[in-house]
Protein backbone atom coordinates (compact mmCIF):
# COMPACT_ATOMS: atom_id res chain seq x y z
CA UNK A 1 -48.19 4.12 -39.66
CA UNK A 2 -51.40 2.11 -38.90
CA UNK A 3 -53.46 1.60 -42.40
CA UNK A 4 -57.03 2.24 -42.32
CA UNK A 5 -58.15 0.06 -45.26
CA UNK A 6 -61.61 -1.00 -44.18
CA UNK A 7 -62.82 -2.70 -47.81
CA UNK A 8 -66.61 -2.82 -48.41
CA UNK A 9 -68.27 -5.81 -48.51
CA UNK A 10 -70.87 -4.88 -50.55
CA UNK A 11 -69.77 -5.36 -54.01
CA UNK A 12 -71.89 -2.22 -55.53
CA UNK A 13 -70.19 0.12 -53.12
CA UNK A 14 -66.95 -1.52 -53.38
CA UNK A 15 -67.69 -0.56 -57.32
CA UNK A 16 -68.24 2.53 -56.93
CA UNK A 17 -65.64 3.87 -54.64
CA UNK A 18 -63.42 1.93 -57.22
CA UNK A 19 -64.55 4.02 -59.77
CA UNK A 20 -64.00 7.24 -57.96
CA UNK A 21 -60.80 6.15 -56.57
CA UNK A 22 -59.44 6.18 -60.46
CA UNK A 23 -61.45 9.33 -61.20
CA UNK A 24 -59.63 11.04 -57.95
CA UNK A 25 -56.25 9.41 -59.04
CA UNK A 26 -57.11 10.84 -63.07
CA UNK A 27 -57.64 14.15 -61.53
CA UNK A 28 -54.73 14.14 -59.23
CA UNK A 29 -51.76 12.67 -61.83
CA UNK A 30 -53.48 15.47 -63.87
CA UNK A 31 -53.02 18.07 -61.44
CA UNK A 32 -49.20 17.63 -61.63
CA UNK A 33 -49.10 18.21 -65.14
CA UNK A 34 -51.36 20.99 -65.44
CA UNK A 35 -50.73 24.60 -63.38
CA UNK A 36 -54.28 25.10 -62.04
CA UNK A 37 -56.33 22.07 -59.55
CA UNK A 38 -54.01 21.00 -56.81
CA UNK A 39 -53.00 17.17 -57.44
CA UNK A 40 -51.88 16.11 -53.87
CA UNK A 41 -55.68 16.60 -52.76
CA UNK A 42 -57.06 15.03 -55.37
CA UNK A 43 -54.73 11.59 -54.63
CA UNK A 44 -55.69 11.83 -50.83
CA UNK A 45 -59.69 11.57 -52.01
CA UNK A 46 -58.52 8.51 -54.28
CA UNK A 47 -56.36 7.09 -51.52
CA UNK A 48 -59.43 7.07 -49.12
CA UNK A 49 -61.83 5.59 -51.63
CA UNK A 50 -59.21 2.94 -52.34
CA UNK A 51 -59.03 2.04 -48.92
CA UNK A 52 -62.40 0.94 -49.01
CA UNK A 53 -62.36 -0.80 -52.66
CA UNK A 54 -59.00 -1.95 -53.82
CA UNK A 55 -56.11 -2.57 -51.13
CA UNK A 56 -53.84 -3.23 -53.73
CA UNK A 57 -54.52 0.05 -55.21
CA UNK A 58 -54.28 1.54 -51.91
CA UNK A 59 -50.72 -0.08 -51.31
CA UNK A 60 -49.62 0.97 -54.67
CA UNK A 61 -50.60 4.58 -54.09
CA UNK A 62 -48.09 4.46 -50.75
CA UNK A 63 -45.22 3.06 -52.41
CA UNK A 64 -45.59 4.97 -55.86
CA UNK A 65 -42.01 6.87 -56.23
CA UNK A 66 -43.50 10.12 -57.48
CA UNK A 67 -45.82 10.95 -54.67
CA UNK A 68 -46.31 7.82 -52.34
CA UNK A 69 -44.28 9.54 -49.95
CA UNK A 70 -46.20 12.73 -50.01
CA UNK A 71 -49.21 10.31 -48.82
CA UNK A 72 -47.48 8.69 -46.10
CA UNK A 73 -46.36 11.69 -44.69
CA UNK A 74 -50.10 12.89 -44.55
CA UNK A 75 -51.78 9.94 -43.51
CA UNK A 76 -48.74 9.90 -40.24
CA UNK A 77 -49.54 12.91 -39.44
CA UNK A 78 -46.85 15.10 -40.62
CA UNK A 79 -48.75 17.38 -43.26
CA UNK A 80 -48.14 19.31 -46.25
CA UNK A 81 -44.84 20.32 -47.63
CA UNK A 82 -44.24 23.85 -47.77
CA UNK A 83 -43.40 23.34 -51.53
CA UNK A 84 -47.25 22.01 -52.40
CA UNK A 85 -49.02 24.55 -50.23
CA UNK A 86 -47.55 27.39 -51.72
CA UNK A 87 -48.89 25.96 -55.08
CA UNK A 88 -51.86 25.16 -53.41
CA UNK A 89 -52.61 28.29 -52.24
CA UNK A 90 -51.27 30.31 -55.41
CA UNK A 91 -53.26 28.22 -57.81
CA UNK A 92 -56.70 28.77 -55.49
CA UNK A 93 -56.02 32.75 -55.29
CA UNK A 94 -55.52 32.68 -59.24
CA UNK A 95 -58.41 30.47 -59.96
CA UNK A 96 -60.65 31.86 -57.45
CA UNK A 97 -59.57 35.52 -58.39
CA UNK A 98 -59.79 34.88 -62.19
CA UNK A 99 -63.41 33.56 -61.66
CA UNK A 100 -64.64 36.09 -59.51
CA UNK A 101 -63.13 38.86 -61.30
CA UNK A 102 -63.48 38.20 -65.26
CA UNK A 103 -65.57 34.97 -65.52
CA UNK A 104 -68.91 35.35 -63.37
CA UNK A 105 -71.61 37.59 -63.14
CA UNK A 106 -73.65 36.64 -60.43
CA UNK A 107 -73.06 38.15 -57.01
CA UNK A 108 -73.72 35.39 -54.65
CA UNK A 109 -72.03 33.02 -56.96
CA UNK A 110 -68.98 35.63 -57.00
CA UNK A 111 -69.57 35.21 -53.06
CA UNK A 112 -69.76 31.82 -52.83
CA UNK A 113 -66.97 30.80 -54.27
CA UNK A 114 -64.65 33.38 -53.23
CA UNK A 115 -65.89 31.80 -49.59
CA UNK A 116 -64.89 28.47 -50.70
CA UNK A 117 -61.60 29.61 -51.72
CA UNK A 118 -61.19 31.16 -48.64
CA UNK A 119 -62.38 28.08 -46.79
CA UNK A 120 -59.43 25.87 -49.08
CA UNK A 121 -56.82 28.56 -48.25
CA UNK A 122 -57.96 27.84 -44.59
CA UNK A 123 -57.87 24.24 -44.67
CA UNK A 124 -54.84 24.13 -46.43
CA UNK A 125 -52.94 26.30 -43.96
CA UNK A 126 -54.13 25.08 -41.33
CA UNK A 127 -52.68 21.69 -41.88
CA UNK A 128 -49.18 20.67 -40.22
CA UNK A 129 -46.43 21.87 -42.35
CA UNK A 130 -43.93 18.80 -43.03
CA UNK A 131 -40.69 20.28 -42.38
CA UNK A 132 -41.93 21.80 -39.48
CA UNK A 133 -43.47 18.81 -38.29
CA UNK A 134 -40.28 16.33 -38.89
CA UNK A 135 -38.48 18.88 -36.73
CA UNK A 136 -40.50 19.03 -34.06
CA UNK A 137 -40.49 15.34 -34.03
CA UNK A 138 -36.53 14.90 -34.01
CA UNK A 139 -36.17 17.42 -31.54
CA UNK A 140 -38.77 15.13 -29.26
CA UNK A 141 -36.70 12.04 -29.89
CA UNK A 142 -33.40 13.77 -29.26
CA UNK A 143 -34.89 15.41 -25.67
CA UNK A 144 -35.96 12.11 -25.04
């Protein structure tokens, strides 16, 4: 895996992605504990904004024993476990579907974020599945 830590010289932006790095890594911890916002995401946003503030941050997010391998497996290109996508996805059609259905009024803002959701759903999917993707790859080495 090749890292991609490209830390910013400039010690105001180095600052703030810093700061958002440890919001992102809040939010993501959080998300394990709490049914509802996704928390791999929300640890791949830190992880990028620690790659450009805090490489020790950045290492310790790889090597962290609840969900540094998770982040490895993303960042080498073998996806999302089944496992977090179903969650994914379940939490964004009850969230989404909650909102739109009991929670807000407006029509375009109904829209809008049912669109979004849709979008996530998408984007989640669409990503390799890891399983799938370790598979593929020992059946490559093995024809090889």
């Amino acid at each position: 895996m090749e890292d991609q830590i490209r830390v910013s010289r400039n010690p105001v932006a180095r600052a703030t992605y810093a700061v958002l790095g440890f919001v992102f890594l809040g939010i993501g911890i959080f998300g394990f504990f709490v049914p509802g916002p996704p928390g791999t995401v929300f640890l791949l946003v830190a992880l990028y904004f620690f790659s450009m503030s805090n490489e020790r941050m950045y290492r310790w997010m790889l090597t962290n024993k609840y969900f540094g391998q998770t982040l490895v497996d993303y960042k080498s290109g073998l996806g999302i476990p089944r496992r977090i996508k179903a969650i994914a996805v379940t939490c964004i059609v009850l969230a989404v579907g909650y909102s739109a259905g009991f929670v807000i009024e407006t029509m375009w803002v109904r829209v809008s974020l049912v669109a979004l959701g849709i979008y996530g759903i998408w984007f989640i999917l669409s990503r390799p599945t890891t399983e799938v993707e370790r598979a593929r790859r020992a059946e490559a080495t093995q024809a090889a």
